[in-house]
C-alpha atoms as a PDB file:
ATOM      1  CA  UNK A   1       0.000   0.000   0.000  1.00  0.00           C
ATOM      2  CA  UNK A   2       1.366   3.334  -0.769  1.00  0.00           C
ATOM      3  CA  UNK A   3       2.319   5.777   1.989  1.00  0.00           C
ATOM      4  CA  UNK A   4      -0.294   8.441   2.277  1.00  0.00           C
ATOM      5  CA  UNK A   5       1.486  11.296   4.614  1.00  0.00           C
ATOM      6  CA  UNK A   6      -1.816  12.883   5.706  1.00  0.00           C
ATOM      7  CA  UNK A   7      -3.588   9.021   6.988  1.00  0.00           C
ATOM      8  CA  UNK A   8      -0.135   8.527   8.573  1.00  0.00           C
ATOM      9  CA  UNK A   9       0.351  10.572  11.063  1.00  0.00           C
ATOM     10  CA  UNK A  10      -3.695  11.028  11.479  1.00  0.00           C
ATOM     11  CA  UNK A  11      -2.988   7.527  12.798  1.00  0.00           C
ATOM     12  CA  UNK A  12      -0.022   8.219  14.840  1.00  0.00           C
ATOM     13  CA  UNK A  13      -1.767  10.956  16.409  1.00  0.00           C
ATOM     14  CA  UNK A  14      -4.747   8.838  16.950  1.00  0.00           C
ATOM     15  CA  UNK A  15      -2.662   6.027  18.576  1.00  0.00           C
ATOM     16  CA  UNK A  16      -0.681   8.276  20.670  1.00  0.00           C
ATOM     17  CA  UNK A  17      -4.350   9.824  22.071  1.00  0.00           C
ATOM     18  CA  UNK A  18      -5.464   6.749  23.072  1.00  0.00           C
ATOM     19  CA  UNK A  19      -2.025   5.205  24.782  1.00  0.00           C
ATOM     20  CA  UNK A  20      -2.338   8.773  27.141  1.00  0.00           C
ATOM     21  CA  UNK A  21      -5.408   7.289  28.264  1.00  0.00           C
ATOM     22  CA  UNK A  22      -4.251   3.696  28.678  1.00  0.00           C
ATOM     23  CA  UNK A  23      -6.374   2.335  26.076  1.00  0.00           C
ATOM     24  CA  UNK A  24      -3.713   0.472  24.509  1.00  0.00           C
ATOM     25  CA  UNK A  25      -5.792  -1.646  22.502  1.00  0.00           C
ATOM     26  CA  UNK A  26      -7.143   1.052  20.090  1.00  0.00           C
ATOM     27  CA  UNK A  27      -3.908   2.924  20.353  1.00  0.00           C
ATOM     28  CA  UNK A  28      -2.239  -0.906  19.124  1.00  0.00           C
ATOM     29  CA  UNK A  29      -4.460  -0.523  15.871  1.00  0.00           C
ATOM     30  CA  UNK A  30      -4.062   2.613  15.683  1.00  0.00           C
ATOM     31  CA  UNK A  31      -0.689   2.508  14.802  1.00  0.00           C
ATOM     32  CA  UNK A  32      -0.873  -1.103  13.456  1.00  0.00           C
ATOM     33  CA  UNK A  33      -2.596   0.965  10.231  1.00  0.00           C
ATOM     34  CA  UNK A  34       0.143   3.784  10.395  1.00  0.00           C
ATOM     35  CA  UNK A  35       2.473   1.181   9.801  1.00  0.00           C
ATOM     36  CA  UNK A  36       0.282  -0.444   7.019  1.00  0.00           C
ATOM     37  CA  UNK A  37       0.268   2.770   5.280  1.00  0.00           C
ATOM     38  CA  UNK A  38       3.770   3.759   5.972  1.00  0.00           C
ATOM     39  CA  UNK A  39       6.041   0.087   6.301  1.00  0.00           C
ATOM     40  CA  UNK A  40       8.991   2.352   6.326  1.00  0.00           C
ATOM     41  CA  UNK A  41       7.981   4.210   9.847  1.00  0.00           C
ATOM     42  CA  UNK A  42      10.388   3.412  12.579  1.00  0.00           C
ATOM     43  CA  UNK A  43       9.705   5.183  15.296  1.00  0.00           C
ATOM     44  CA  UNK A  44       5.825   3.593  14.684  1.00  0.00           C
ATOM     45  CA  UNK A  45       7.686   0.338  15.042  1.00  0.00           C
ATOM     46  CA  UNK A  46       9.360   1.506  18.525  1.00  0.00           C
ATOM     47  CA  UNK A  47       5.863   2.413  20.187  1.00  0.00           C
ATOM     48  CA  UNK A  48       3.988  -0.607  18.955  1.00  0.00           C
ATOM     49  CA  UNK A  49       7.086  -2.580  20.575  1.00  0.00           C
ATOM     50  CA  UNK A  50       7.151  -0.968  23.848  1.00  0.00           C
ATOM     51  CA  UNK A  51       3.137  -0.693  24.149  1.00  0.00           C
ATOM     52  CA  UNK A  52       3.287  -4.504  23.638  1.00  0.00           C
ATOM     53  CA  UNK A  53       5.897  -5.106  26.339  1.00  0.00           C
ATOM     54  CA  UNK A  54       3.561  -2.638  28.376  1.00  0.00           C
ATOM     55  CA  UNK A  55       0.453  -4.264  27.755  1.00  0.00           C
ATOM     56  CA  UNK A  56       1.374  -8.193  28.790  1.00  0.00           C
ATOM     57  CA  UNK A  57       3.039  -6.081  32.126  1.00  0.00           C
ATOM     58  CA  UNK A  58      -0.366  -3.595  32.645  1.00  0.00           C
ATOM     59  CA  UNK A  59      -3.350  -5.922  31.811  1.00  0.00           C
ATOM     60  CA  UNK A  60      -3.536  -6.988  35.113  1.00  0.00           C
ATOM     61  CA  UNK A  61      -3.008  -3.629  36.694  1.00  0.00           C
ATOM     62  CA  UNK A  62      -5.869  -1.998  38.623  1.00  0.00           C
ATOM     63  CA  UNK A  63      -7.398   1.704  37.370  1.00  0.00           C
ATOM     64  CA  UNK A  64      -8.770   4.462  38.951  1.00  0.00           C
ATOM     65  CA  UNK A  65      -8.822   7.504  37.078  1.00  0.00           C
ATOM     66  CA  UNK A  66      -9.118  11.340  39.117  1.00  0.00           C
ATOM     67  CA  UNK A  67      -8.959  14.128  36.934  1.00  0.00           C
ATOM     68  CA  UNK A  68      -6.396  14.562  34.626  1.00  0.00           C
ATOM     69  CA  UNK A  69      -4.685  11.203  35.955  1.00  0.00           C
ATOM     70  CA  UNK A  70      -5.465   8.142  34.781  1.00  0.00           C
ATOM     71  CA  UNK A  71      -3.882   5.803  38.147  1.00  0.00           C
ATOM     72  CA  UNK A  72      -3.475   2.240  37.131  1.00  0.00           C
ATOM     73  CA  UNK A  73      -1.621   0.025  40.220  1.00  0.00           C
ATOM     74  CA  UNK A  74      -0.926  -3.132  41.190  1.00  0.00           C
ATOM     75  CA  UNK A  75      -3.517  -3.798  43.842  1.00  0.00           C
ATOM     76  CA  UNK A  76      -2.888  -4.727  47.086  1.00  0.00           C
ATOM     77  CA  UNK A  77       1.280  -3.877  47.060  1.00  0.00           C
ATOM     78  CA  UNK A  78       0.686   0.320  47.270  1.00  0.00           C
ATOM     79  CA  UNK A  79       2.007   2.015  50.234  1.00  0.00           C
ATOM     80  CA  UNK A  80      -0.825   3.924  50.956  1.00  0.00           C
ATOM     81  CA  UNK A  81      -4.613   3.196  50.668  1.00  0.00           C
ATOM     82  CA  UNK A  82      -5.878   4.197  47.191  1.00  0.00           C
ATOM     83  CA  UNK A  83      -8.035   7.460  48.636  1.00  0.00           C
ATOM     84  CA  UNK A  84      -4.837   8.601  50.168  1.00  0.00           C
ATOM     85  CA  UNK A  85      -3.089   8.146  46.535  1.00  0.00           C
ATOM     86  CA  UNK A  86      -5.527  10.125  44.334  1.00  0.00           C
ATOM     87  CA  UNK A  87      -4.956  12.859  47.257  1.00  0.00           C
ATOM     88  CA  UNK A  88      -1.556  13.101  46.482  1.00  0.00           C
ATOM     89  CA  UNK A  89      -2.229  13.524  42.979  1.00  0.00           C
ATOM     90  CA  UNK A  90      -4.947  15.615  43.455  1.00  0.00           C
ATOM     91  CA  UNK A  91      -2.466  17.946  45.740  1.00  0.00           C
ATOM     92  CA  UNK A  92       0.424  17.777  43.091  1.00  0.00           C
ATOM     93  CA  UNK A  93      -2.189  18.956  40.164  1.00  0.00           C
ATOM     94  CA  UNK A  94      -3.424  21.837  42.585  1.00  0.00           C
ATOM     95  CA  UNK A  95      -0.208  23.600  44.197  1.00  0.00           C
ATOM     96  CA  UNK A  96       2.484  22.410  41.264  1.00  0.00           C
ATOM     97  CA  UNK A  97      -0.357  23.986  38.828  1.00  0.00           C
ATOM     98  CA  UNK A  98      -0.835  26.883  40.365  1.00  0.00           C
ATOM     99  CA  UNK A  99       3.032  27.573  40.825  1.00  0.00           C
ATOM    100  CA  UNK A 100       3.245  27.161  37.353  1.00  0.00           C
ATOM    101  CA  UNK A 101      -0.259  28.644  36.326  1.00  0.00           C
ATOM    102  CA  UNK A 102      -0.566  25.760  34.340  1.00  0.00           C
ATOM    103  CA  UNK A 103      -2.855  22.667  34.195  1.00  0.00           C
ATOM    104  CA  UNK A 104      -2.968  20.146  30.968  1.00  0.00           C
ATOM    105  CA  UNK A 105      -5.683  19.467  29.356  1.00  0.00           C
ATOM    106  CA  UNK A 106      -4.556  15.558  28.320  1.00  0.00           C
ATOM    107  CA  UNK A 107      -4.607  12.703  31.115  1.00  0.00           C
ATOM    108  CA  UNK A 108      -1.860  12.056  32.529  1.00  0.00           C
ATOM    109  CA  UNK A 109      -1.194   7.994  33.482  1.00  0.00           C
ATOM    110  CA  UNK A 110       0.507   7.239  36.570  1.00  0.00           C
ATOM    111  CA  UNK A 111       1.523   3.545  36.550  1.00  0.00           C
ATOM    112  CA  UNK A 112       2.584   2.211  40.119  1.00  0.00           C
ATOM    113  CA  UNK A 113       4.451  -1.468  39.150  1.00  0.00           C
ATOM    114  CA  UNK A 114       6.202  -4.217  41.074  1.00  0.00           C
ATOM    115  CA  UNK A 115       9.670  -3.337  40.791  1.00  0.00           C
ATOM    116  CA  UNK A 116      10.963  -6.112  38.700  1.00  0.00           C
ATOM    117  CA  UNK A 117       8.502  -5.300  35.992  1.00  0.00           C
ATOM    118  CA  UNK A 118       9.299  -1.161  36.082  1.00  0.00           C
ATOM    119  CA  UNK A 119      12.662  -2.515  35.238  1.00  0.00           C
ATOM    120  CA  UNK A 120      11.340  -4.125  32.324  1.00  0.00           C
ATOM    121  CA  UNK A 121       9.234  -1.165  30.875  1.00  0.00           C
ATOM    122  CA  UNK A 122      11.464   1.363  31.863  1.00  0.00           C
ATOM    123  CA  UNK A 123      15.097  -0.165  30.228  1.00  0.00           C
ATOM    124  CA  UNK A 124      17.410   1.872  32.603  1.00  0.00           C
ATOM    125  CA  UNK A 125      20.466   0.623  33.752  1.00  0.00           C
ATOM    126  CA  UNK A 126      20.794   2.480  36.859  1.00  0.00           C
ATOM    127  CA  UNK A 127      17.888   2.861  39.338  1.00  0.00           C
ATOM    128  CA  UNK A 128      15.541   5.736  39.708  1.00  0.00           C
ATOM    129  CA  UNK A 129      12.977   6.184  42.026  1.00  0.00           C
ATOM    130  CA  UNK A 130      10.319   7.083  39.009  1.00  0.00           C
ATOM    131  CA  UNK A 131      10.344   7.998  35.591  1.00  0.00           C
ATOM    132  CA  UNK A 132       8.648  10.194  33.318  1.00  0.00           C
ATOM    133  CA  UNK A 133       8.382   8.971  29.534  1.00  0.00           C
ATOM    134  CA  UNK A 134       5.006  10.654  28.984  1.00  0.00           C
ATOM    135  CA  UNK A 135       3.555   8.689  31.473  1.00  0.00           C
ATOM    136  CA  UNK A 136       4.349   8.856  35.254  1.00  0.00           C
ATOM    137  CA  UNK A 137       6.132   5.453  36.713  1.00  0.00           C
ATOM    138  CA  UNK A 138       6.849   4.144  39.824  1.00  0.00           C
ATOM    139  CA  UNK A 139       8.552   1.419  40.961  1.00  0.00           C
ATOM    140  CA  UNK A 140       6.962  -0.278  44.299  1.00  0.00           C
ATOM    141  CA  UNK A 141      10.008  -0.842  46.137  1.00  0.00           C
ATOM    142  CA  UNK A 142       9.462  -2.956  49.224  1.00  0.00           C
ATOM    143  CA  UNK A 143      10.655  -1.371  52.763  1.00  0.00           C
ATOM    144  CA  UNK A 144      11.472   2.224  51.289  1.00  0.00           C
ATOM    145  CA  UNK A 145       8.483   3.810  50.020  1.00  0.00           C
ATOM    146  CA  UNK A 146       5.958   4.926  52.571  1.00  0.00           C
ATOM    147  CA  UNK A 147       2.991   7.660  52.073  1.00  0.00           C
ATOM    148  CA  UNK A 148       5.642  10.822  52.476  1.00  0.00           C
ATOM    149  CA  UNK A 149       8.066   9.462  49.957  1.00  0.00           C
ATOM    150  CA  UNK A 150       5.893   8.437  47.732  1.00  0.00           C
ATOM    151  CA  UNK A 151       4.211  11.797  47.780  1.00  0.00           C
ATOM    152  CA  UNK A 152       7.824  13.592  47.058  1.00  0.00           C
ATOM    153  CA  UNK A 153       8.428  11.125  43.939  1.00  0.00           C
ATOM    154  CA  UNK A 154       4.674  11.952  42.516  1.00  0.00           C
ATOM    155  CA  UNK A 155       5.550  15.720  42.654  1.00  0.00           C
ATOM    156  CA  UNK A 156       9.069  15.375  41.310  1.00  0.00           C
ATOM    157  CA  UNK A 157       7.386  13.133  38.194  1.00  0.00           C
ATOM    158  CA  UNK A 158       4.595  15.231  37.918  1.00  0.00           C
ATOM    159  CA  UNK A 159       6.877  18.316  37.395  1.00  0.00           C
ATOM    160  CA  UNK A 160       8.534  16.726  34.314  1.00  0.00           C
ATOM    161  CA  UNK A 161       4.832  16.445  33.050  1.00  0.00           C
ATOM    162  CA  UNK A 162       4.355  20.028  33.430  1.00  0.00           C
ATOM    163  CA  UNK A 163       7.721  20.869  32.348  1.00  0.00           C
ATOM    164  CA  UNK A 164       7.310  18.504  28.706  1.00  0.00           C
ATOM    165  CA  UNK A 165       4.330  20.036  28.117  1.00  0.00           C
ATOM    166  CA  UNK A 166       5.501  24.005  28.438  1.00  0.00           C
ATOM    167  CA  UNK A 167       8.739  23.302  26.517  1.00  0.00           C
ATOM    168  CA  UNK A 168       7.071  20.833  23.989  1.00  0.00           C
ATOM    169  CA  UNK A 169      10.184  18.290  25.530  1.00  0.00           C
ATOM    170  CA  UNK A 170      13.048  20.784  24.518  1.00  0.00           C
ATOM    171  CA  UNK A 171      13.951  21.665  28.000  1.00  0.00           C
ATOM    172  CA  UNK A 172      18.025  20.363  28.626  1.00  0.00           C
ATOM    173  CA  UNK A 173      17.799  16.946  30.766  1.00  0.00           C
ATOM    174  CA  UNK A 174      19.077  18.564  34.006  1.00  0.00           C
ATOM    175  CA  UNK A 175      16.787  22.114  34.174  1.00  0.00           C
ATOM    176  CA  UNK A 176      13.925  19.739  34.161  1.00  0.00           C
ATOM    177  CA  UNK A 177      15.527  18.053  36.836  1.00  0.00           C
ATOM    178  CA  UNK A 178      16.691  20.887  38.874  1.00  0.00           C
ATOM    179  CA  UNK A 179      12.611  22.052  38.558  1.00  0.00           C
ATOM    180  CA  UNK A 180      11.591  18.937  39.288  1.00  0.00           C
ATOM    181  CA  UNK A 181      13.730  18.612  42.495  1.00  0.00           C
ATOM    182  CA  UNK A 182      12.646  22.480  43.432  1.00  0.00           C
ATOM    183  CA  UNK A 183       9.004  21.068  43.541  1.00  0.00           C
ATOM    184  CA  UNK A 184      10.004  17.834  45.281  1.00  0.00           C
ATOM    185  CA  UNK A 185      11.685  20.056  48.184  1.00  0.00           C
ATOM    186  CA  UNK A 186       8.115  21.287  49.004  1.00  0.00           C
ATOM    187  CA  UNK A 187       7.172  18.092  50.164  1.00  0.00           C
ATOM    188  CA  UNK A 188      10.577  17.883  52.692  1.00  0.00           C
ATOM    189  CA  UNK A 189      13.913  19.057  52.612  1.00  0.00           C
ATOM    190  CA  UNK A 190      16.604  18.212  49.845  1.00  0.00           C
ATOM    191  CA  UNK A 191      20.114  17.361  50.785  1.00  0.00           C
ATOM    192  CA  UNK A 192      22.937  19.606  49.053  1.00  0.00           C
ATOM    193  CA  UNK A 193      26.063  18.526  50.669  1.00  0.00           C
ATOM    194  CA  UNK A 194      27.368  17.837  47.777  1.00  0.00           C
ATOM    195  CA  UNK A 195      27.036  20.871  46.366  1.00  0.00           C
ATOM    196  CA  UNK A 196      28.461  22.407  49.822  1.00  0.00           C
ATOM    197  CA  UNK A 197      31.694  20.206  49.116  1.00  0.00           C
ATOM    198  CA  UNK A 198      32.199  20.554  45.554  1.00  0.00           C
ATOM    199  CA  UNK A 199      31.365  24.395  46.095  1.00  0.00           C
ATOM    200  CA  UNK A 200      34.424  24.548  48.228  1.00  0.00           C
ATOM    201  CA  UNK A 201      37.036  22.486  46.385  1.00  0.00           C
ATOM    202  CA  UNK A 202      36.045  24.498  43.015  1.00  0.00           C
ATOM    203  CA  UNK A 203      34.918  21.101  41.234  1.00  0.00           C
ATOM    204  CA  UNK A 204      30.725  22.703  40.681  1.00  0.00           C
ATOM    205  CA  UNK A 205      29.703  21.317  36.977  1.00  0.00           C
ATOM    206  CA  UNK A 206      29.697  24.639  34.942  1.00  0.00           C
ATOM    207  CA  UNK A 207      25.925  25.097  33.365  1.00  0.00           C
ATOM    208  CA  UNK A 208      27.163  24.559  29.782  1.00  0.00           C
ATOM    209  CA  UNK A 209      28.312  20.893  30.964  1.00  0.00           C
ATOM    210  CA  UNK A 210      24.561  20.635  32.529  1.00  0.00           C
ATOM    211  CA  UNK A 211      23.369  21.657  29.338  1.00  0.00           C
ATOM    212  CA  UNK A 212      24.978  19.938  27.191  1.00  0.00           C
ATOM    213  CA  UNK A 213      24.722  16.315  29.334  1.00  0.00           C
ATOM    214  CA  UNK A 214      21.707  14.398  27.640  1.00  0.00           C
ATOM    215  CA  UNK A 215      21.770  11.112  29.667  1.00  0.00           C
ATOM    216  CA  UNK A 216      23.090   9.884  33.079  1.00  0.00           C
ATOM    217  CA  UNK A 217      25.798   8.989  34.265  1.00  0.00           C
ATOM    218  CA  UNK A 218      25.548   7.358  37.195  1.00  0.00           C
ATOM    219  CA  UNK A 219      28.893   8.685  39.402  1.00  0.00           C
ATOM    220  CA  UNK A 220      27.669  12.146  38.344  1.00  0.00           C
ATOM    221  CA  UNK A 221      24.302  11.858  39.558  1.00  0.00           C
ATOM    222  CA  UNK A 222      23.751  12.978  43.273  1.00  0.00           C
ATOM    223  CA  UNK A 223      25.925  16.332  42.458  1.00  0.00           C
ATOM    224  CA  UNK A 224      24.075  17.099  38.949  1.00  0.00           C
ATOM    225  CA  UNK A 225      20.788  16.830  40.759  1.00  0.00           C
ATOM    226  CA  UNK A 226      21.857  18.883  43.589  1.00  0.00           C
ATOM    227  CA  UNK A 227      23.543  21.380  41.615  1.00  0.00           C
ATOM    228  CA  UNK A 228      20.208  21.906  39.363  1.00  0.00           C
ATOM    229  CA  UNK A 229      18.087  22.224  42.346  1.00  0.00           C
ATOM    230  CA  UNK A 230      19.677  25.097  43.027  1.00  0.00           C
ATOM    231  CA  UNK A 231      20.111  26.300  39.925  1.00  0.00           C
ATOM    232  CA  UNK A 232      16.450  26.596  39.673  1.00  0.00           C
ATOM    233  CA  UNK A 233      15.851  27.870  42.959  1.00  0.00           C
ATOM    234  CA  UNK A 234      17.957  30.908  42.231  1.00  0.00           C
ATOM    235  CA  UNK A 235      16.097  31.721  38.846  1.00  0.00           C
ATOM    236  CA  UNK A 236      12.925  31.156  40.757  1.00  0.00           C
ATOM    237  CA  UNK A 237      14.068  33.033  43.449  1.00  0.00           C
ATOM    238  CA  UNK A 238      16.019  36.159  41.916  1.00  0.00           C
ATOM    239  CA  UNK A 239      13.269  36.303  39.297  1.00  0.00           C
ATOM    240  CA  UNK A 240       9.958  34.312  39.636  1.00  0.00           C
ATOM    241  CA  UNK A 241       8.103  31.622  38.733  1.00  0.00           C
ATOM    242  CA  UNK A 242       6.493  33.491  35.880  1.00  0.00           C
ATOM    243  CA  UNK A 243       9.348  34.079  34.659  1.00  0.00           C
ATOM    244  CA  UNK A 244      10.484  30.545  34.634  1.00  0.00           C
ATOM    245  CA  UNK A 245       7.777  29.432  32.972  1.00  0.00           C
ATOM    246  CA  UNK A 246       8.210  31.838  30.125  1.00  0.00           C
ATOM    247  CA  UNK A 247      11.839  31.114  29.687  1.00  0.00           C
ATOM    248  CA  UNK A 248      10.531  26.783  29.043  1.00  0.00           C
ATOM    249  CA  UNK A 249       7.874  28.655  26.675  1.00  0.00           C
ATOM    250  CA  UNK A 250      10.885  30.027  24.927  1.00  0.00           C
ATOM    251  CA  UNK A 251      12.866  26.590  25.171  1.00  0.00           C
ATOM    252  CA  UNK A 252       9.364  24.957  23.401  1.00  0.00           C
ATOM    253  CA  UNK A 253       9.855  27.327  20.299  1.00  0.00           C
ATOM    254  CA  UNK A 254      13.055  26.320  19.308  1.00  0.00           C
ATOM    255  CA  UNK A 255      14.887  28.893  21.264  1.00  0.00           C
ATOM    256  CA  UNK A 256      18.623  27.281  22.744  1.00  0.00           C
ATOM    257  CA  UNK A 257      18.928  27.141  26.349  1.00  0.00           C
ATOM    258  CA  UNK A 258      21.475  29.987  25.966  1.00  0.00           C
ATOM    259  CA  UNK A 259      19.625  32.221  23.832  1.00  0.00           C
ATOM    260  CA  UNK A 260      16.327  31.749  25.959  1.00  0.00           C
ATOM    261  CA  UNK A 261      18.167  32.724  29.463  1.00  0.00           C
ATOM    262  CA  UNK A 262      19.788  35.498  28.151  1.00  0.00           C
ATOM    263  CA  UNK A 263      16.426  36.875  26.933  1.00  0.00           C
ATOM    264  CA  UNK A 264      14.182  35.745  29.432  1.00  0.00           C
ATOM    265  CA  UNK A 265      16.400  37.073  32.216  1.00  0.00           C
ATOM    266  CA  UNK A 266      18.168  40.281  30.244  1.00  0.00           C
ATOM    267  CA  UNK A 267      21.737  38.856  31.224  1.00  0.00           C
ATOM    268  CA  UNK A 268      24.786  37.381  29.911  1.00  0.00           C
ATOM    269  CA  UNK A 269      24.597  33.755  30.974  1.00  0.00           C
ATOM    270  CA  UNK A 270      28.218  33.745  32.224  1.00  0.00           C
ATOM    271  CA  UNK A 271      27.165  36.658  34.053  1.00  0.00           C
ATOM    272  CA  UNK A 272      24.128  35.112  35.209  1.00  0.00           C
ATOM    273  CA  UNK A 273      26.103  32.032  36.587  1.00  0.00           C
ATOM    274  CA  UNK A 274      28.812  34.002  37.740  1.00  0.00           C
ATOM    275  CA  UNK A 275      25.991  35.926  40.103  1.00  0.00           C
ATOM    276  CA  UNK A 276      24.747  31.869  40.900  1.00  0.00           C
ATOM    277  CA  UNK A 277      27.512  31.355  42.627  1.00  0.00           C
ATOM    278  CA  UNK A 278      27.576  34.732  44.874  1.00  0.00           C
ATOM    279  CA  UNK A 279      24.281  33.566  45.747  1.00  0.00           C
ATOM    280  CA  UNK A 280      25.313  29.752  46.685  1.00  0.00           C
ATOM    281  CA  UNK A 281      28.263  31.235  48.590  1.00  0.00           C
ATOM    282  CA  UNK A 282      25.708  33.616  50.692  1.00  0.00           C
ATOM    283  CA  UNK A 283      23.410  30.614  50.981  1.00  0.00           C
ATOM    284  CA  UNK A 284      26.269  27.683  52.077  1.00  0.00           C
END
């Protein structure tokens, strides 16, 4: 069958609709006929793969769905009862919203698995206590996650939603983790002794490096995540969170990382992280 460009991605968009709200078995055939149309469509090949790994994982998976989340969970092995859950999320969507003035208008799924199969949907190599891939996940560690932590890890994921949505996913890896952290730190305190430490000894990661990192390495983990907490506490902070929100609008339009702080906050951004560290040396 010929590809027909329009049909295509009418499908694609069609299938990725209906994975957002866990209906994976339209969204299956949805892009089953994207790929009948268009054989030579690759990344259509990626999602059916991983939403087929998904599915034999999630069919088995409770759901309970509080506006915009659609909460699917393993029953029985949650932390916390379920009411207590969809508080949490219904807490994260009201006070991360408003400090972002921003609420989607899509569901957002938040999948809470055993942790041997988030290992299996997820891929990474190093652990995480949750993931956001444009759904929320959670791994349900035994022993380590009660109600509190589990609240801190669904505002920390549910920042990256927020954060992927206002900078259409162009926001550099570690801003959206420094934000995310910020929001986390709401919840209870964030450790930055390593920041303290590196601070001290002159070995801070310079914000081009953060920039410029896409992945993670695991060694460098603990001091990148510090070190973009506060990061985005001081733009926060010295500006606002208006502010910050305008500079990931500028990030979503194509706008380089460099290029959008220097004309979202009207300074040179050596400058800027030059004045970054006065302000860590005040705070330490």
């Amino acid at each position: 069958m010929a590809e027909q460009p329009g049909h295509v991605e009418a499908r694609v968009l069609l299938g990725q609709l209906y994975y957002l709200r866990q209906d994976l078995k339209n969204a299956k055939e949805s892009w089953e006929k994207a790929l009948e149309l268009a054989p030579g469509r690759e990344d259509v090949r990626k999602m059916l793969e991983k939403l087929k790994q998904e599915a034999g994982i999630e069919k088995n998976l409770a759901r309970s769905d509080i506006h915009p989340f659609v909460l699917r969970f393993a029953e029985g092995q949650v932390p916390v009862e379920t009411g207590s859950l969809r508080e949490m999320l219904r807490d994260a969507h009201r006070q991360i919203g408003q400090q972002f003035n921003f609420f989607p208008d899509h569901p957002i799924p938040v999948l809470l698995y055993p942790d041997a199969d988030f290992h299996k949907v997820s891929g990474l190599s190093h652990p995480v206590a949750g993931l956001y891939d444009g759904k929320i996940r959670l791994p349900l560690t035994p022993g380590r996650l009660d109600g509190n932590r589990l609240r801190a890890i669904l505002w920390h994921e549910y920042t990256h939603a927020l954060v992927h949505d206002l900078s259409l996913g162009r926001c550099p890896v570690w801003l959206n983790e420094g934000l995310a952290v910020s929001q986390e730190s709401r919840v209870g305190p964030v450790d930055v002794g390593l920041v303290r430490k590196a601070l001290a000894e002159g070995k801070l990661p310079t914000w081009d490096r953060l920039w410029s990192q896409q992945g993670y390495e695991e060694a460098t983990l603990p001091l990148y995540y510090q070190t973009s907490f506060l990061i985005a506490q001081y733009l926060a902070r010295r500006w606002s969170w208006r502010e910050m929100v305008q500079l990931l609008e500028r990030l979503g339009q194509g706008v380089p990382i460099q290029d959008a702080l220097r004309a979202q906050y009207r300074t040179d951004p050596a400058a800027l992280e030059k004045e970054w560290h006065g302000w860590l040396k005040r705070k330490m």
